[in-house]
Protein backbone atom coordinates (compact mmCIF):
# COMPACT_ATOMS: atom_id res chain seq x y z
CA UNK A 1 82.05 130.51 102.28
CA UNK A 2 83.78 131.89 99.27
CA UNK A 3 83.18 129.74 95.95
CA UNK A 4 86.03 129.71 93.13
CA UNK A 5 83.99 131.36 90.20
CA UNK A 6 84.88 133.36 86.86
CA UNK A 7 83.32 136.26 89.21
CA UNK A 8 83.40 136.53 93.29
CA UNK A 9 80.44 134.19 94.57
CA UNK A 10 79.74 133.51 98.13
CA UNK A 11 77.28 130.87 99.97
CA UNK A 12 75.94 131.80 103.52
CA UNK A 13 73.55 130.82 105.86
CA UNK A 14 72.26 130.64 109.38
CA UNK A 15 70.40 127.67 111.33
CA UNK A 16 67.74 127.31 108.56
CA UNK A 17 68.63 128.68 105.77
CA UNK A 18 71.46 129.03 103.08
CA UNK A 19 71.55 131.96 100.93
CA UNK A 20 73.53 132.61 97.90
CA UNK A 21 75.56 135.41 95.86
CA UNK A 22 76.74 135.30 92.55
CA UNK A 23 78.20 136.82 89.89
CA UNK A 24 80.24 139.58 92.26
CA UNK A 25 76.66 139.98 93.58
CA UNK A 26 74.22 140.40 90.30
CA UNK A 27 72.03 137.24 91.78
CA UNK A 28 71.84 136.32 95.25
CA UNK A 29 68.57 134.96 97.16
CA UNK A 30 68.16 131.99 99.49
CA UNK A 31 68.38 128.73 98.25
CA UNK A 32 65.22 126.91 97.96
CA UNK A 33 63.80 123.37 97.89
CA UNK A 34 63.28 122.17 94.22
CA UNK A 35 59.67 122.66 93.35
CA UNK A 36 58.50 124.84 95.94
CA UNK A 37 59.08 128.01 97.53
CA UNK A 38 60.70 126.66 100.89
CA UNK A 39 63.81 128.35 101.61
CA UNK A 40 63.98 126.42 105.91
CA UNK A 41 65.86 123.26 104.88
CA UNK A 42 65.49 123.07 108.78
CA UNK A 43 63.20 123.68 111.29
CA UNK A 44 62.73 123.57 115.48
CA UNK A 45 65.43 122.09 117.42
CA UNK A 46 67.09 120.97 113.95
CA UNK A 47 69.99 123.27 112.35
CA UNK A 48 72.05 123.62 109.84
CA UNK A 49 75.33 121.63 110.82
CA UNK A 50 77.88 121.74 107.99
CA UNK A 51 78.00 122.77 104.45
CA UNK A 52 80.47 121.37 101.88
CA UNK A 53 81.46 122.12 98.44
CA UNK A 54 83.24 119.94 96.21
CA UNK A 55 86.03 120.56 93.31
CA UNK A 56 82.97 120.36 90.71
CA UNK A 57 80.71 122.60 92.50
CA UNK A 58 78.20 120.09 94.19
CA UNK A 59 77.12 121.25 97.46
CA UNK A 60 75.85 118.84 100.42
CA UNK A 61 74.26 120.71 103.77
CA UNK A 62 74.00 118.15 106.69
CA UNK A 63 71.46 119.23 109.57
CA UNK A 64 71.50 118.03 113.04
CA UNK A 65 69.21 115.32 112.70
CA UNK A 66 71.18 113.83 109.60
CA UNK A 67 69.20 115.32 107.09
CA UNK A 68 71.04 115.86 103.62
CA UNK A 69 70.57 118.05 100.96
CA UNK A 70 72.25 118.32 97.46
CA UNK A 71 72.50 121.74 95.15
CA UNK A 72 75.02 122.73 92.88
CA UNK A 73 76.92 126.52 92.56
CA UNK A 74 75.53 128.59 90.57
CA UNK A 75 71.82 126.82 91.01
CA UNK A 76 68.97 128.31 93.61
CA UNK A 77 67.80 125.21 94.28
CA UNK A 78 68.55 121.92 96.47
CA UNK A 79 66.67 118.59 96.22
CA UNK A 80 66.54 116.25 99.79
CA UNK A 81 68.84 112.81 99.83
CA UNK A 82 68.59 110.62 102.24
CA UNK A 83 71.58 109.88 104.57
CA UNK A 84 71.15 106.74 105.13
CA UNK A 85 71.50 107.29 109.15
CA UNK A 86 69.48 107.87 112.18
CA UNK A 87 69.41 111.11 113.33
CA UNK A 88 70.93 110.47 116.47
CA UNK A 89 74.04 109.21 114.79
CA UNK A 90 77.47 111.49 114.87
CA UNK A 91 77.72 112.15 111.61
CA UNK A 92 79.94 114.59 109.24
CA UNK A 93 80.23 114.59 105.28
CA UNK A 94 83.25 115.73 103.56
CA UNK A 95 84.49 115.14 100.11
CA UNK A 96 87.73 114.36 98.69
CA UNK A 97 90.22 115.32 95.85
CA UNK A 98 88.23 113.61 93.48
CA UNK A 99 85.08 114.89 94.37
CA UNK A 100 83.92 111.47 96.34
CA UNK A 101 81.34 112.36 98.85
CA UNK A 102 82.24 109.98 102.17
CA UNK A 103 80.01 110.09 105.09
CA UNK A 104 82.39 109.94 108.49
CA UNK A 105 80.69 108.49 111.61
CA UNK A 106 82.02 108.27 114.74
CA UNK A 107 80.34 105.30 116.66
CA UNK A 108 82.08 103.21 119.99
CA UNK A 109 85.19 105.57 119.68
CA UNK A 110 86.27 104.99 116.17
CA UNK A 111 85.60 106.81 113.47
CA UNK A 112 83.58 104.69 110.37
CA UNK A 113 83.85 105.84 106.69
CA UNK A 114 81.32 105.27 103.95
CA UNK A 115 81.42 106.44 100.17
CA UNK A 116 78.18 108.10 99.53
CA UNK A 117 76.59 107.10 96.25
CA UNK A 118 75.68 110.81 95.65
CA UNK A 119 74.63 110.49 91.66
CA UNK A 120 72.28 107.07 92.40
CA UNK A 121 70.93 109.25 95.68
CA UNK A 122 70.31 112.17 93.24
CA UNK A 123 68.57 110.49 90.59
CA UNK A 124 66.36 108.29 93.13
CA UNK A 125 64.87 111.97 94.78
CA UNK A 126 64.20 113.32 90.99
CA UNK A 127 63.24 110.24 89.44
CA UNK A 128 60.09 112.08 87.97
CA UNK A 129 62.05 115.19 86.91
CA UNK A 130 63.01 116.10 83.25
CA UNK A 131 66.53 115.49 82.93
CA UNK A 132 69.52 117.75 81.90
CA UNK A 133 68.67 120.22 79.03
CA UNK A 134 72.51 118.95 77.66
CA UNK A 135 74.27 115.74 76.81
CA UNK A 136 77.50 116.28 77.58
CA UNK A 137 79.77 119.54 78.59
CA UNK A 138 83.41 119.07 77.32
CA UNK A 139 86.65 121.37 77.44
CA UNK A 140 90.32 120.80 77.53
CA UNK A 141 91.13 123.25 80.54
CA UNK A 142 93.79 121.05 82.33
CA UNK A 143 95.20 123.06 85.38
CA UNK A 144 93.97 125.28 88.18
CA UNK A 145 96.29 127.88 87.81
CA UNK A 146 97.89 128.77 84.10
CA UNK A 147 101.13 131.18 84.44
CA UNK A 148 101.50 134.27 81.90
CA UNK A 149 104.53 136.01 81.45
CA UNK A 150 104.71 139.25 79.31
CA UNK A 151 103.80 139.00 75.79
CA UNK A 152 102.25 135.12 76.62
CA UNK A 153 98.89 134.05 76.44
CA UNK A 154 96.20 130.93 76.39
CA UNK A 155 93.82 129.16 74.44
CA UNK A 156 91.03 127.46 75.76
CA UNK A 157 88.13 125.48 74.21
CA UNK A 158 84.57 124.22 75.79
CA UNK A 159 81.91 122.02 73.93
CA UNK A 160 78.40 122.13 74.79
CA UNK A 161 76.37 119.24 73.08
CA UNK A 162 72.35 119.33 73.72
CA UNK A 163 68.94 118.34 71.75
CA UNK A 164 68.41 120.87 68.36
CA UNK A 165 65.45 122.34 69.97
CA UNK A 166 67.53 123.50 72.60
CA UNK A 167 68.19 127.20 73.02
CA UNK A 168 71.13 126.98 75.50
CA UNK A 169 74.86 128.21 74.76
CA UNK A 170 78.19 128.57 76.89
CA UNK A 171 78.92 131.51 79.44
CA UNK A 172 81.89 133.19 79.79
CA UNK A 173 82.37 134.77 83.01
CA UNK A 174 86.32 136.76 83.82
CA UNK A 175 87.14 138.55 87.02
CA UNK A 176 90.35 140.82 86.41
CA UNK A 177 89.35 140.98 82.96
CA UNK A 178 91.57 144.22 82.72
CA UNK A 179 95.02 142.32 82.98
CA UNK A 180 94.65 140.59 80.05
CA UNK A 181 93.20 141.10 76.65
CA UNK A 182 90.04 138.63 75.88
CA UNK A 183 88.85 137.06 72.91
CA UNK A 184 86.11 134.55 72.01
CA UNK A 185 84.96 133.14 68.85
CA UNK A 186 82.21 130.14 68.70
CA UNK A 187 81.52 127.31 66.26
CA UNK A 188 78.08 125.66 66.49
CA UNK A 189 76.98 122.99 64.51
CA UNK A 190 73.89 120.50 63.75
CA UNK A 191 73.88 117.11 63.46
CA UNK A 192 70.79 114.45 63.12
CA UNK A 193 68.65 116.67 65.73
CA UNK A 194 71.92 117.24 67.83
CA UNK A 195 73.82 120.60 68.24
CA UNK A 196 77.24 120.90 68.84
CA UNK A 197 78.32 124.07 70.13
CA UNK A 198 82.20 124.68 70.76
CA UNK A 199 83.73 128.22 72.17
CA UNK A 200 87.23 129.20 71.89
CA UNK A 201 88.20 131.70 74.64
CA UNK A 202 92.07 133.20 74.46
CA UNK A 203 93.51 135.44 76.63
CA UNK A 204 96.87 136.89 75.88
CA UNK A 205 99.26 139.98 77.60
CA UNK A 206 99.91 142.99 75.51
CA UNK A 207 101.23 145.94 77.78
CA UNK A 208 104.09 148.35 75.95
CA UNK A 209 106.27 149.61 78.92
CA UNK A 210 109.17 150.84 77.43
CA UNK A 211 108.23 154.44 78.17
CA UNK A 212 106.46 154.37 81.45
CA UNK A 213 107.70 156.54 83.92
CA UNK A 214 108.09 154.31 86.61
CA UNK A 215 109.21 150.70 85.10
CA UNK A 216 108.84 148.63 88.66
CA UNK A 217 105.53 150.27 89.86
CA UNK A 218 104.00 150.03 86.51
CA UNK A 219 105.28 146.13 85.96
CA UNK A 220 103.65 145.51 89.73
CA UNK A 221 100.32 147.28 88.94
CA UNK A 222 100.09 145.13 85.87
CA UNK A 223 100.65 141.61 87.98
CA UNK A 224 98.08 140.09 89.17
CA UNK A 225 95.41 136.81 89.18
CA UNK A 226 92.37 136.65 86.37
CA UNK A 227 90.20 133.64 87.06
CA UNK A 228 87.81 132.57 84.32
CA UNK A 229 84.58 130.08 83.87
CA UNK A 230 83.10 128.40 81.28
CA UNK A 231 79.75 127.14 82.18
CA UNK A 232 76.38 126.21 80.28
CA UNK A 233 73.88 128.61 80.22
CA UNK A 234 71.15 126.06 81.42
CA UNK A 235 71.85 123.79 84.28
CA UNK A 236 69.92 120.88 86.23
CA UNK A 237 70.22 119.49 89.38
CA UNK A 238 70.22 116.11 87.30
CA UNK A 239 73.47 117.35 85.03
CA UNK A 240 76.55 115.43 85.38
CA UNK A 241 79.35 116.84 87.34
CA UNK A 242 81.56 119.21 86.32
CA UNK A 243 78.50 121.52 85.48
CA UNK A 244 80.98 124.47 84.73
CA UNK A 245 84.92 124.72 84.41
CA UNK A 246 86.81 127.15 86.98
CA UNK A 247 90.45 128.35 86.36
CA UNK A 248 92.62 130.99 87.00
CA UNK A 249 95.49 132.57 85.08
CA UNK A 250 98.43 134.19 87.07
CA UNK A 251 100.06 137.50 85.34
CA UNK A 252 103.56 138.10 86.57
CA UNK A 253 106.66 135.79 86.60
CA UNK A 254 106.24 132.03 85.96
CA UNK A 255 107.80 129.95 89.23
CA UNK A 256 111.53 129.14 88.46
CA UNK A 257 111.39 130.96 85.31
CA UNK A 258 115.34 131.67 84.17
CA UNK A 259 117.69 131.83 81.13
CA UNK A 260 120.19 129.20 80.02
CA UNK A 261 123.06 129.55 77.93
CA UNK A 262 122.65 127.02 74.70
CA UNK A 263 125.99 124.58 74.51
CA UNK A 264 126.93 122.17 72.08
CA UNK A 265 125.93 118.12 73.48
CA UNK A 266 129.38 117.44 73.02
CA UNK A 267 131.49 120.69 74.66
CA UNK A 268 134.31 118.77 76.68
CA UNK A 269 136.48 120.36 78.35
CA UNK A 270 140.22 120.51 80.74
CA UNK A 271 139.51 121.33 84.76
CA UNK A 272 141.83 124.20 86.06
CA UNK A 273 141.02 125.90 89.43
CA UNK A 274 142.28 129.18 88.38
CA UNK A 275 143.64 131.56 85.55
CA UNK A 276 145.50 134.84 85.40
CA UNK A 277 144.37 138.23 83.34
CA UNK A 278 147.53 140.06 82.20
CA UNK A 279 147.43 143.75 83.94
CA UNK A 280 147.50 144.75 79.74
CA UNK A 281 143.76 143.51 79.71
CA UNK A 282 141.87 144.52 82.61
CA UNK A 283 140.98 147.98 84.09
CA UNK A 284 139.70 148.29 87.89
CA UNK A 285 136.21 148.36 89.23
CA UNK A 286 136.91 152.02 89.61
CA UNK A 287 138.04 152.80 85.85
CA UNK A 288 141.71 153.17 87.28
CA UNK A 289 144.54 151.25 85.07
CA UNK A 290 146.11 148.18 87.32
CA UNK A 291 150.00 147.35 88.05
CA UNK A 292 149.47 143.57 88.95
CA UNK A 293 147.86 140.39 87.31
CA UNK A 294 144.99 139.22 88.86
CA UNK A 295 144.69 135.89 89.67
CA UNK A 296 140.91 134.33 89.65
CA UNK A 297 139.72 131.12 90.76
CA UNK A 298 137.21 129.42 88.59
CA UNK A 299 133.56 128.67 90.00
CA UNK A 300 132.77 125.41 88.28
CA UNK A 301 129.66 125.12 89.77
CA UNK A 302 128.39 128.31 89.02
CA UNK A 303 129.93 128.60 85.33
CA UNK A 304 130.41 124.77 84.27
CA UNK A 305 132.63 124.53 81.24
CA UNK A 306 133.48 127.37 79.12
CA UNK A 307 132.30 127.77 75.75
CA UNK A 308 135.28 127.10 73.45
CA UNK A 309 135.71 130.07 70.57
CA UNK A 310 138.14 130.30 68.53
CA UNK A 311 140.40 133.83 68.15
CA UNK A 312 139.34 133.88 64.32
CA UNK A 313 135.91 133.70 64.62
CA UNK A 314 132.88 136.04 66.11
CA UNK A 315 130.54 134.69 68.73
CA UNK A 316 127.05 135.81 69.41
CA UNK A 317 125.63 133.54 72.17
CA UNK A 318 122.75 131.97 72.29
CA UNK A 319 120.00 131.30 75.05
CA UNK A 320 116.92 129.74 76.42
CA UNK A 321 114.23 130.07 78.04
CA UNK A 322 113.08 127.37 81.19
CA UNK A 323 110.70 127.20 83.97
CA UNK A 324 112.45 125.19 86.44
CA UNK A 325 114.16 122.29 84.04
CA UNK A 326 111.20 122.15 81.87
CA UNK A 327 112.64 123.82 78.51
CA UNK A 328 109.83 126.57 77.46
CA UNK A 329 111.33 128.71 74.25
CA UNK A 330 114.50 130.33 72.28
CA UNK A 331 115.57 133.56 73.90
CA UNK A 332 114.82 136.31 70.88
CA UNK A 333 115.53 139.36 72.50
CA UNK A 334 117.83 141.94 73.19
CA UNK A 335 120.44 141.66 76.03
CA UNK A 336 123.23 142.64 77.08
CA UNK A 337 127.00 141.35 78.46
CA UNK A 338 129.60 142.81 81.25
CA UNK A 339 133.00 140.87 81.72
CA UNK A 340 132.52 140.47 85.81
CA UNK A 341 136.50 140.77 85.90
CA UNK A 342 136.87 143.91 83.68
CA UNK A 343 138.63 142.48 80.68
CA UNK A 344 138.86 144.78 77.90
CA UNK A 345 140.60 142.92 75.44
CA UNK A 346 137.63 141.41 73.59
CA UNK A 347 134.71 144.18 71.23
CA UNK A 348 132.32 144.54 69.34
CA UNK A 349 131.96 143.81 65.60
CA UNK A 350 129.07 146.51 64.60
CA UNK A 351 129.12 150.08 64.48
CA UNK A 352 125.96 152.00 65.64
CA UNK A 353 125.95 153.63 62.52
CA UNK A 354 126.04 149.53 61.03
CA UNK A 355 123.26 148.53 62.72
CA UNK A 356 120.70 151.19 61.70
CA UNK A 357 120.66 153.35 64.71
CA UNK A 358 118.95 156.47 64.39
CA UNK A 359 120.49 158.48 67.36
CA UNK A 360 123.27 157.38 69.55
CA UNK A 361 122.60 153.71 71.64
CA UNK A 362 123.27 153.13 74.64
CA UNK A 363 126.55 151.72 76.06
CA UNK A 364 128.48 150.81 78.98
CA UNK A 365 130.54 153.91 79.48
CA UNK A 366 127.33 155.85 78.86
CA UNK A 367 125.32 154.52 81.54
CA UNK A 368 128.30 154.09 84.04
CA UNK A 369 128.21 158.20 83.03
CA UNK A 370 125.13 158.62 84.54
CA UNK A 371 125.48 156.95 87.72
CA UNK A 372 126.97 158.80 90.88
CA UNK A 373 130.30 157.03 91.30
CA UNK A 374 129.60 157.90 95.49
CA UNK A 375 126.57 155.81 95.33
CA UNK A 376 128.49 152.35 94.85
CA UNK A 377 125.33 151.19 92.46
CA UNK A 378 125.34 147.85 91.55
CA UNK A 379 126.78 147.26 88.36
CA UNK A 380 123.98 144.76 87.64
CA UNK A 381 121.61 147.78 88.15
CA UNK A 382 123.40 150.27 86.20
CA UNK A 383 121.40 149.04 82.98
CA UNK A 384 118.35 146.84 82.29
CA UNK A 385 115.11 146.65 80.97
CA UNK A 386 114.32 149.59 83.52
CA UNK A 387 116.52 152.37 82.07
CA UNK A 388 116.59 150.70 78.35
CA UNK A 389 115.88 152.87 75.51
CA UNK A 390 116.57 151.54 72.06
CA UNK A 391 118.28 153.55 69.38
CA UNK A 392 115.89 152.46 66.29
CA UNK A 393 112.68 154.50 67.41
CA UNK A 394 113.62 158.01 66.98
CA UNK A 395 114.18 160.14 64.15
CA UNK A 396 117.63 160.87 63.75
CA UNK A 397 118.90 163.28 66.66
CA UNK A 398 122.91 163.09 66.01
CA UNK A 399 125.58 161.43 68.21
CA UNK A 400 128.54 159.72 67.65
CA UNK A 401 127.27 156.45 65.53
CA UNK A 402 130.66 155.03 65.18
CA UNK A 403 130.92 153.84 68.79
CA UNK A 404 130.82 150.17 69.06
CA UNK A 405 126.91 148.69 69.22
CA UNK A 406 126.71 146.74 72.64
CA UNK A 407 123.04 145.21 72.61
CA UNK A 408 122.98 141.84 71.36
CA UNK A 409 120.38 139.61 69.83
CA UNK A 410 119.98 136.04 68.50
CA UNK A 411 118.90 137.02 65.37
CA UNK A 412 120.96 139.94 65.32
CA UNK A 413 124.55 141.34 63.32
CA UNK A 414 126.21 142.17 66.46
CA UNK A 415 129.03 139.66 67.88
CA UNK A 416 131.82 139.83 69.84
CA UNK A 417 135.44 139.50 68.54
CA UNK A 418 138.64 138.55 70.45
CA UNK A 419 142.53 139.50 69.53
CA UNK A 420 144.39 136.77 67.83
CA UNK A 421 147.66 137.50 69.77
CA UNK A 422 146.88 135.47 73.11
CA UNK A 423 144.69 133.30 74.70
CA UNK A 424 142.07 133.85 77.54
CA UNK A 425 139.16 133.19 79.60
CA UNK A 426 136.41 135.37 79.89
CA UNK A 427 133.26 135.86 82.39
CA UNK A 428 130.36 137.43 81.12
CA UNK A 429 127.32 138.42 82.77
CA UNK A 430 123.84 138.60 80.84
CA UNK A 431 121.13 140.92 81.53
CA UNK A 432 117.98 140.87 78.97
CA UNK A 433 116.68 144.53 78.78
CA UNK A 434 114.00 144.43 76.42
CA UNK A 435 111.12 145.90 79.00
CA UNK A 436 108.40 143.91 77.43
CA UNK A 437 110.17 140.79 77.45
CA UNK A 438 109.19 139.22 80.77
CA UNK A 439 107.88 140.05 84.39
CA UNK A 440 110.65 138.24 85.57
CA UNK A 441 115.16 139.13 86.29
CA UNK A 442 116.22 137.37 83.72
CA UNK A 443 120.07 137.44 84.21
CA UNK A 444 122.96 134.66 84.12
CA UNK A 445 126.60 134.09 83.53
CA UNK A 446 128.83 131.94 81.73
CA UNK A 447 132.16 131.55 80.30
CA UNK A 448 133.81 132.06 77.32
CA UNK A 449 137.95 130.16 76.59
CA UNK A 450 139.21 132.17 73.55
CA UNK A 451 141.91 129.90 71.53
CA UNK A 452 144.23 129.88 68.55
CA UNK A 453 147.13 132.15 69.52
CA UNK A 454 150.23 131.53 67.67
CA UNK A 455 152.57 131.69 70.88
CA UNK A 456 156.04 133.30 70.39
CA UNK A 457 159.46 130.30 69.76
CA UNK A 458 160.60 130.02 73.36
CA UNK A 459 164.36 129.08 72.77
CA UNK A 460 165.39 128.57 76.60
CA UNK A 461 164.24 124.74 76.94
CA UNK A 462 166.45 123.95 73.78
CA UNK A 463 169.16 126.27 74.93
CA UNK A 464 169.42 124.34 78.20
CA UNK A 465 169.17 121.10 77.07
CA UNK A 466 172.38 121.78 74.04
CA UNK A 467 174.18 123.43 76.62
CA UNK A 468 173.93 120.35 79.35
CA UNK A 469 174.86 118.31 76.41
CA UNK A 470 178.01 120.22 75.27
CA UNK A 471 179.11 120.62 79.42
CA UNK A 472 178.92 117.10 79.86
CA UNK A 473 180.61 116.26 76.94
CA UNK A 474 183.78 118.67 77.92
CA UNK A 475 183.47 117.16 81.52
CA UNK A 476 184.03 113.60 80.05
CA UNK A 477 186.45 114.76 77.59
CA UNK A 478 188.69 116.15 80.79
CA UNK A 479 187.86 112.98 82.60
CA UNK A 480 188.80 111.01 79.65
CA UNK A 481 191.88 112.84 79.77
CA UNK A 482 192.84 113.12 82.85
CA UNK A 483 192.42 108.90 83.25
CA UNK A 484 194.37 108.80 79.87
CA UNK A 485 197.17 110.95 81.69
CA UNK A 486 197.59 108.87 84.86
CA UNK A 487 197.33 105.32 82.88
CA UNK A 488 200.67 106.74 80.63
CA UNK A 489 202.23 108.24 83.57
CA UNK A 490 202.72 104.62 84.82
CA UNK A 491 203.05 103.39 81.94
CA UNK A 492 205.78 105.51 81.45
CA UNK A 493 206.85 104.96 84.97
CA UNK A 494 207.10 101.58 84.52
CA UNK A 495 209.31 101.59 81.31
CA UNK A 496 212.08 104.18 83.14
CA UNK A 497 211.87 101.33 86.23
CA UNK A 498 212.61 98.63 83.18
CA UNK A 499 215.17 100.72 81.77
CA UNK A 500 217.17 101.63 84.91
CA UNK A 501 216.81 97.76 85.54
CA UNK A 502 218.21 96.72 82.15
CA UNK A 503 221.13 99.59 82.71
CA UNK A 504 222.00 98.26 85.92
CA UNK A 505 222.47 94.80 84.70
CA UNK A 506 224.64 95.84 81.58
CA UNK A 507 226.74 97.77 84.48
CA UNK A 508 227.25 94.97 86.45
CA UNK A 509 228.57 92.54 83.55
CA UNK A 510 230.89 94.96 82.29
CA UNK A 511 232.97 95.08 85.77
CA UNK A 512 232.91 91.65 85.82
């Protein structure tokens, strides 16, 4: 049975005896009966049945014939408890989560639980004994496992508080000490015949692998688990449980560890499913110059709302860093951006030559350079924390310093700028290439609506709308005339009817 221990420890036995091994094999030897030399905790027709070790390190071995007995990792020594039962009862001990020793019976066909009062059992078979050489063993190590990403580290503390004649102090025992770099400092102080002795232990990461030949292998070979134990020197059967603190610390990526963009609490912003680039400000996947707009539909999920920038103004985004949704630290290294639709109409406000560089940096075109266009490499590939070299380290070696500087930082110079002549959406995709950053890909995307163009007078709305006015005007002008024609027509019509009336009368009389 394998124990959890600051270094490998295994318990063993056959029908009689149980033997130990600890401390990746320094002490070992059968355990023995306290006060004597016995190592047979059974004997004859009786056997070892079952061994069981709790989350605190007590141990309980049940023989065939119900016999108990108690020890503790890390100790040589077991003291008999009674069970409680006869020996012909079918019985099996187990504890649970908390350490509470139950005794499980089966008797008639159902199975009977008891909770074993294992510390009143204890101190009735070592009644006569001298009791623990300590008062109390304290610490503040909370979990089982503690993550550590590159560049992170822990702090732990343990207290041991005994009698001032006491000679005792606290262990420190590491397995896969080499992943991590160890430190311990110790306090100890006396008080009224007491002393109070309290151990800091840290561990921390500190690997430099920006100029490894292999990036990957050398990030894997540096992973790994370091488990660590805190323990009093001088232990007793009779000491209260925990007797020693177990945990271990994983090196490598935290679970769920990722990057978020920061936004403003209250960013609001107008749904659209899609948006056109202008063939004037893209270039194709290949490098070849396009002859058509391309259309792209938005991924809302994916991107949310877009950070709102205005044309005037530079913007250096900002991120963090979470393990899951639990919110962990500012992002305060360097990354880098590609526009996932190839827009080109948006640069770079720093010059290499600006920003201090002491040979030429790298870039986008320069890395795309050095990729074999037959290959189809990923363009998410082309440049990270495995290829990244920065410019700052070497003594000047020439170059073209008044390229555009492409590697971005939170508390760096280096923004990006947009034209003031149109609007536009842009998709950026972040890579963080600083190789001593983190163990994990720490890569995301996000969005970017670029506002503030003054848009060119657009006369054809107006132009419409006078000329509809002035048609329909003329229209009802000839209407207007035309019913002003045909209402004097018969007006006039009438009249010559009148007249030729009138004549015809004044005819008429006359021949009379």
């Amino acid at each position: 049975m394998f124990q959890r221990a600051g270094r490998t420890s295994f318990l063993f036995w056959n029908q009689y005896t149980v033997y130990y091994s600890y401390n990746d094999g320094q002490v070992n030897g059968p355990m023995t009966l306290y006060g004597s030399n016995n190592s047979d905790l059974a004997s004859g027709q009786d056997y070892i049945q079952q061994l069981v070790v709790s989350e605190y390190g007590d141990i309980v071995i049940l023989t065939s014939t119900n016999d108990m007995f108690y020890g503790k990792v890390k100790l040589s020594t077991t003291v008999q408890i009674d069970s409680g039962e006869l020996p012909s009862a079918d019985l099996a001990v187990r504890f649970d989560a908390l350490s509470r020793l139950y005794l499980l019976k089966l008797e008639g066909g159902a199975l009977m639980r008891r909770l074993y009062p294992l510390k009143n059992e204890i101190s009735s078979a070592m009644h006569l004994e001298k009791l623990c050489p300590y008062y109390h063993f304290v610490h503040n190590v909370d979990r089982d496992l503690y993550e550590v990403d590159m560049g992170e580290g822990i702090s732990v503390w343990a207290e041991l508080i005994q009698p001032g004649t006491e000679t005792g102090w606290i262990e420190v025992q590491i397995h896969g000490s080499d992943l991590l770099m160890y430190n311990e400092s110790t306090d100890i102080h006396y008080y009224h015949g007491t002393m109070a002795q309290n151990k800091t232990v840290s561990f921390k990461h500190n690997r430099d692998y920006s100029s490894v030949p292999d990036y990957e292998i050398a990030k894997s070979d540096s992973c790994g688990i370091s488990c660590f134990e805190l323990k009093p020197s001088k232990g007793h059967l009779l000491c209260p449980s925990p007797s020693q603190i177990i945990s271990c610390i994983s090196v490598g990526c935290p679970r769920a560890r990722h990057i978020k963009l920061r936004r403003s609490v209250t960013e609001e912003c107008d749904h659209f499913d899609n948006y056109t680039i202008s063939r004037d400000w893209y270039v194709n996947a290949d490098g070849t110059t396009p002859t058509v707009d391309k259309v792209i539909l938005y991924n809302w999920t994916l991107l949310d709302c877009p950070v709102k920038v205005k044309n005037t103004e530079n913007y250096l985004p900002q991120f963090d860093l979470y393990d899951g949704e639990d919110f962990v630290r500012p992002m305060t290294t360097n990354f880098i951006l590609r526009e996932e639709y190839g827009r080109t109409d948006y640069a770079y406000n720093s010059t290499m030559a600006q920003v201090g560089c002491n040979c030429e940096a790298q870039s986008w075109d320069k890395m795309r350079q050095l990729v074999d266009s037959s290959t189809g490499a990923n363009p998410d590939t082309i440049w990270g924390p495995q290829n990244y070299r920065s410019c700052f380290l070497d003594s000047y070696q020439g170059g073209d310093l008044t390229q555009p500087y492409e590697i971005l930082n939170s508390s760096g110079v280096v923004s990006l700028t947009f034209p003031a002549d149109h609007d536009s959406i842009h998709i950026f995709h972040v890579t963080v290439v600083d190789p001593n950053y983190s163990y994990c890909n720490l890569q995301t995307s996000f969005s970017v609506h670029v506002y503030g163009a003054l848009s060119t007078p657009n006369f054809m709305p107006l132009g419409i709308s006078v000329g509809t006015f002035v048609f329909a005007i003329l229209i009802a002008l000839v209407a207007s005339y035309f019913i002003f024609r045909k209402a004097s027509m018969e007006e006039f019509k009438d009249r010559m009817e009148l007249l030729n009336m009138i004549l015809q009368k004044e005819g008429q009389t006359t021949h009379a």
